[in-house]
Protein backbone atom coordinates (compact mmCIF):
# COMPACT_ATOMS: atom_id res chain seq x y z
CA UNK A 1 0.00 0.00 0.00
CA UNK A 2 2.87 2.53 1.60
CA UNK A 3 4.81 1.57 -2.08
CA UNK A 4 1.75 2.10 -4.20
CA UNK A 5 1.44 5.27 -2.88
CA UNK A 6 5.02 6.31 -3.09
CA UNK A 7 4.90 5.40 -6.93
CA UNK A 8 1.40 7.26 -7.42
CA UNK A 9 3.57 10.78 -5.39
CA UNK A 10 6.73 9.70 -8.07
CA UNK A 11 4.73 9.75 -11.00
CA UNK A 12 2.97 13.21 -9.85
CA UNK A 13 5.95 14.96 -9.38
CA UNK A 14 7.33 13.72 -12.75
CA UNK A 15 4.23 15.15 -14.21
CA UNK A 16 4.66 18.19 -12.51
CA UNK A 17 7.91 19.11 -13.75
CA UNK A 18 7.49 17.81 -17.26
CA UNK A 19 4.83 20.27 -17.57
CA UNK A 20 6.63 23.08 -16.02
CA UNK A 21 9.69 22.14 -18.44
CA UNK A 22 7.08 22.71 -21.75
CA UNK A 23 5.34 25.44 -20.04
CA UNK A 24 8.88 27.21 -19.53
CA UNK A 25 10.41 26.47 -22.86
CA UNK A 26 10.27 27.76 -26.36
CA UNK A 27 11.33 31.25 -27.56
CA UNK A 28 9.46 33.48 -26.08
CA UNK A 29 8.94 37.98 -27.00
CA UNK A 30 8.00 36.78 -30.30
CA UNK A 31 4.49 35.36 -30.15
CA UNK A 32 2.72 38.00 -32.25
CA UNK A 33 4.70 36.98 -35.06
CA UNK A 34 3.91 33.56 -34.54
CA UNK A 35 0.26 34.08 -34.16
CA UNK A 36 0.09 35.79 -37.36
CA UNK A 37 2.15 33.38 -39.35
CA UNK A 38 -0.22 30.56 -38.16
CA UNK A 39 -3.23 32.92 -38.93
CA UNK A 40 -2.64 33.60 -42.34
CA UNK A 41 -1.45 29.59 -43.52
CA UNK A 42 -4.78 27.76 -43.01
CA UNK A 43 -4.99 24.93 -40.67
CA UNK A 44 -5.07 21.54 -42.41
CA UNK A 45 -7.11 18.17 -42.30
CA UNK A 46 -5.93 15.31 -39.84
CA UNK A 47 -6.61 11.60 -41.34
CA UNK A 48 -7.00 9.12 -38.65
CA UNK A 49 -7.42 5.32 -39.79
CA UNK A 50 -10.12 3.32 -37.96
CA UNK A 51 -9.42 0.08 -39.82
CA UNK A 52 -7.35 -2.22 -42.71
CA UNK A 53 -8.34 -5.15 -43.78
CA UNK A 54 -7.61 -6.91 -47.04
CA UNK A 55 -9.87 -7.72 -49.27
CA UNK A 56 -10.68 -11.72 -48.74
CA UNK A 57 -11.99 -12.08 -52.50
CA UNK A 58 -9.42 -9.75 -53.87
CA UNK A 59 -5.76 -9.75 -54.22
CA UNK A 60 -3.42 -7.09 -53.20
CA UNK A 61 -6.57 -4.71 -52.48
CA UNK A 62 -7.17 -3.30 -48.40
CA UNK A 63 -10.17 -1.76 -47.61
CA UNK A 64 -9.41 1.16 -45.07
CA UNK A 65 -12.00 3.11 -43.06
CA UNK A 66 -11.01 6.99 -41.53
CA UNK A 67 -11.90 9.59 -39.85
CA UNK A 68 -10.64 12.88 -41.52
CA UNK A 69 -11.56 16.01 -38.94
CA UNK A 70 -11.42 19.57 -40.52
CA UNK A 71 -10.82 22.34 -38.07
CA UNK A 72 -12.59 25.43 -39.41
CA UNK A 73 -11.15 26.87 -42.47
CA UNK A 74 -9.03 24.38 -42.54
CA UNK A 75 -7.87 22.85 -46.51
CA UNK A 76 -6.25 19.90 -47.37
CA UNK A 77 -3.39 20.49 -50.01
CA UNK A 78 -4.07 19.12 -53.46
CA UNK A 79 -4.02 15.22 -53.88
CA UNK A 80 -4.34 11.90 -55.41
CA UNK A 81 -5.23 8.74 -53.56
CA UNK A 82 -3.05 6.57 -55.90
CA UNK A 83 -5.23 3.92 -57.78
CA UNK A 84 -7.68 3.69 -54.79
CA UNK A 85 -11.79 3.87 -54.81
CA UNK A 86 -12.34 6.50 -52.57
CA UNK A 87 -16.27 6.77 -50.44
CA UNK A 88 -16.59 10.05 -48.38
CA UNK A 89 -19.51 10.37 -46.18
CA UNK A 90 -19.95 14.06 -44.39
CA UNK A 91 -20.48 13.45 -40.74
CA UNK A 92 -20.56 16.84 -39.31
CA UNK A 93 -20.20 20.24 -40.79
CA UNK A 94 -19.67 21.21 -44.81
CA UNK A 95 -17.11 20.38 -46.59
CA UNK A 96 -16.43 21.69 -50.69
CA UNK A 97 -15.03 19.49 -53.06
CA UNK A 98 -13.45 19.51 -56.38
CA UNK A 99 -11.62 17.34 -58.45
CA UNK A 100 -9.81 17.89 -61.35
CA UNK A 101 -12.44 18.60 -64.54
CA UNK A 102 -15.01 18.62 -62.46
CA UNK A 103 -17.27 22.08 -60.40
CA UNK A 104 -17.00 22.65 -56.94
CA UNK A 105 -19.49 20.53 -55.19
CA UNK A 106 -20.43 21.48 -51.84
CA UNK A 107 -21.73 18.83 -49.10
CA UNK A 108 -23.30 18.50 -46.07
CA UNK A 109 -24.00 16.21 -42.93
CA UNK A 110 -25.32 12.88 -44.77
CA UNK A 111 -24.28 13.42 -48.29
CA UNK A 112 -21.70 11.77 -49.49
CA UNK A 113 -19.47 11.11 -52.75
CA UNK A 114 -17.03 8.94 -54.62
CA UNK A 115 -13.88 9.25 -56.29
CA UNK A 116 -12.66 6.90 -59.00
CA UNK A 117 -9.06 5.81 -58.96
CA UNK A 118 -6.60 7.86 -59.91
CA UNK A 119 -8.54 11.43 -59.57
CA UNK A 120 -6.74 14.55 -58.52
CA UNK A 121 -8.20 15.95 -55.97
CA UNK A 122 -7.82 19.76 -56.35
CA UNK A 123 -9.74 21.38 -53.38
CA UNK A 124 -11.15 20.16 -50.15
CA UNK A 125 -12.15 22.41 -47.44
CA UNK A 126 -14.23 23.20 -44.80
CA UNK A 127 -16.45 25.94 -45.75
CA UNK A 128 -16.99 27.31 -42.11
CA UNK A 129 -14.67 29.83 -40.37
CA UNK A 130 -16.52 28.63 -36.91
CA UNK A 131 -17.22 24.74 -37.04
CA UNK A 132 -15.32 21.74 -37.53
CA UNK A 133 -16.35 19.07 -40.20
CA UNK A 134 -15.61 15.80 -40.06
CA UNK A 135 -15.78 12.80 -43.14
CA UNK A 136 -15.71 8.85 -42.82
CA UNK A 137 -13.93 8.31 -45.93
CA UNK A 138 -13.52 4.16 -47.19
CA UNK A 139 -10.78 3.28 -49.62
CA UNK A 140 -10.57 0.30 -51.37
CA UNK A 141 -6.52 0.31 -52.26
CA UNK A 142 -3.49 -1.32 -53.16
CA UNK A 143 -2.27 -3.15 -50.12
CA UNK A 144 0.69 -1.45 -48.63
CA UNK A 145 -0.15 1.69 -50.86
CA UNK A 146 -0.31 5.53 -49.29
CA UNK A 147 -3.60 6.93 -49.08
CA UNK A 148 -2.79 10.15 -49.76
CA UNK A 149 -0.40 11.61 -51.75
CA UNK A 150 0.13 15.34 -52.02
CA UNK A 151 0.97 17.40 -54.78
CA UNK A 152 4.06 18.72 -53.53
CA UNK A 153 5.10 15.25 -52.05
């Protein structure tokens, strides 16, 4: 008991200075600059993977399920998803869309869209300066193949 509790005070401390250390660290006199630098770049989109599997009745192809979150105003760079089928499905908020050849489609919580392989996807973005947005996106890929490639990669 006397050792659990000696662990549990151990561990608080550690916590304790750790987050003094961040707290105390990083240049500092220069965070106006910094706040408008990050305020005029947008934010971007952050692609989480829920699951892989691969296919059972087709070779070399995974089918991956994500969560991709869009803080407001945020925009994803330009992009292909290699050879992959691509399902989006808008869970929250409104994202625009626009690939290559194609308008600007806009979409909103329950609509959803494809992409065929190989498309070049030229704009996504939330279209809200206040809300988040949020997609399930599915992608039926080449196993061991990147989901998303950007432009500039």
């Amino acid at each position: 008991m006397n050792g659990t509790r000696l662990a549990y005070c151990f561990l608080a401390a550690a916590m304790v200075v750790t987050i003094s250390a961040c707290a105390s660290s990083g240049p500092r006199g220069n965070d106006d600059a910094a706040a408008a630098a990050a305020a005029s770049t947008p934010p971007t989109e952050v692609l989480s993977p829920l699951l892989a599997r691969p296919l059972p009745n087709v070779k070399g192809k995974t089918f991956t399920s994500a969560i991709v979150e869009f803080p407001p105003a945020a925009r994803a760079a330009p992009h292909r998803h290699g050879q992959a089928f691509v399902y989006a499905y808008v869970l929250d908020g409104t994202v625009a869309s626009r690939l290559e050849g194609e308008p600007v489609h806009t979409y909103h919580r329950g609509e959803n869209w494809v992409e065929k392989p190989g498309a070049h996807h030229v704009l996504t973005e939330n279209t809200s300066r206040t809300q988040p947005a949020k997609l399930l996106v599915i992608f039926v890929s080449s196993t061991g193949a990147k989901l998303k490639v950007d432009d500039s990669s």
